[in-house]
Protein backbone atom coordinates (compact mmCIF):
# COMPACT_ATOMS: atom_id res chain seq x y z
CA UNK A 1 0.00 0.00 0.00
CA UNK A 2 1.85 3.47 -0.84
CA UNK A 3 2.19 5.77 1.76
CA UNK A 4 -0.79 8.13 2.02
CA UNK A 5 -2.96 5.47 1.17
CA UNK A 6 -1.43 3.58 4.16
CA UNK A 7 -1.59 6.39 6.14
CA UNK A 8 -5.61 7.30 5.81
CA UNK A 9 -6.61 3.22 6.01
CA UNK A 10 -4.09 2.69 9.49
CA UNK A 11 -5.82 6.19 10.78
CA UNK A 12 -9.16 5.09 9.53
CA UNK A 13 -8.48 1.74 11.70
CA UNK A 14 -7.40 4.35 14.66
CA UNK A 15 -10.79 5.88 14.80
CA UNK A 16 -12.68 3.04 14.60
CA UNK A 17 -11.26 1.89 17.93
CA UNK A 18 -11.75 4.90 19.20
CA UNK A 19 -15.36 4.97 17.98
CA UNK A 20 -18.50 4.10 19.77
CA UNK A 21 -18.92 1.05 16.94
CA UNK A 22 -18.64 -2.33 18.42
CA UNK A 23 -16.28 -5.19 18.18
CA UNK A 24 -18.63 -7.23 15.68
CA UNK A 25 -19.96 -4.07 13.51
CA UNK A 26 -16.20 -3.61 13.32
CA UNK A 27 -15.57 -7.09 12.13
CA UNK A 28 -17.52 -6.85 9.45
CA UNK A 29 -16.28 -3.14 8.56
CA UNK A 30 -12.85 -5.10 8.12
CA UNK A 31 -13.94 -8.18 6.34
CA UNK A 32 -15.96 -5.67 3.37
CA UNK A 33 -12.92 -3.44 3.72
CA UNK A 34 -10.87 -6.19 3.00
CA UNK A 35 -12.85 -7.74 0.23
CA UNK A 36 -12.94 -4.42 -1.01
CA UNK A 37 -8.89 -4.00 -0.82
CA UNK A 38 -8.35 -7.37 -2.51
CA UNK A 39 -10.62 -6.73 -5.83
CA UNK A 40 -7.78 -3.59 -6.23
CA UNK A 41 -4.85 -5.76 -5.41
CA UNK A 42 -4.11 -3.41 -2.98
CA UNK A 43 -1.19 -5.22 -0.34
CA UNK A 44 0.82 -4.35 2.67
CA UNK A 45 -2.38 -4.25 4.99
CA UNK A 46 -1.10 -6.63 7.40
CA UNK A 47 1.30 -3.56 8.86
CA UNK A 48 -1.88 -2.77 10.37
CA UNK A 49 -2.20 -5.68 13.18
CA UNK A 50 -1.82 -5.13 16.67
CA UNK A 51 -3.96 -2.15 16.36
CA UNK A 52 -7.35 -3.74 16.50
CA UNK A 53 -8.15 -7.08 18.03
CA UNK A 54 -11.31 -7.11 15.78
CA UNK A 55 -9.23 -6.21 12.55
CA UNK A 56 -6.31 -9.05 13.67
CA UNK A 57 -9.16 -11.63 14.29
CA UNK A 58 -10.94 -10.61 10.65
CA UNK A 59 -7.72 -10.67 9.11
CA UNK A 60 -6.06 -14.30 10.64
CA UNK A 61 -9.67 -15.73 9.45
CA UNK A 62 -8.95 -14.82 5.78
CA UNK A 63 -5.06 -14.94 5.97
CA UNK A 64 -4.25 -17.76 8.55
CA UNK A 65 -0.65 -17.52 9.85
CA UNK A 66 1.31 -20.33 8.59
CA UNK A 67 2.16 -22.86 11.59
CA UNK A 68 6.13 -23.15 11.90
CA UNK A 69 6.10 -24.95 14.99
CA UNK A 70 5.47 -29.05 13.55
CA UNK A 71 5.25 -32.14 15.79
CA UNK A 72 6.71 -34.78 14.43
């Protein structure tokens, strides 16, 4: 994501914690915003984690972390 663009959607993110909005209106603010974001190919959104649980939780649901940690 280029810079201003990265700027308004991590500020965007900002206010929407701040907000009155709740954890699962959130949610689904992320997961259209995200939809959204994909359809332009727009990347570098996951810079944006450990600012909102709700936007971490939408995003590990669509983009699960790869597990690095195998028992044998």
């Amino acid at each position: 994501m280029t810079g201003e663009r990265a700027a308004i959607f991590g500020q965007f993110i900002e206010q929407l914690v701040e907000s009155d909005v709740g954890v699962l209106e959130r949610e689904e603010t992320y997961r259209v915003l995200l939809e959204v974001l994909e359809d332009f190919e727009v990347k570098g959104m996951e810079g944006y984690l450990n600012i909102d649980p709700a936007f971490d939780e939408v995003w590990n649901d669509k983009y699960p972390p790869e597990v690095t940690d195998y028992e044998e």
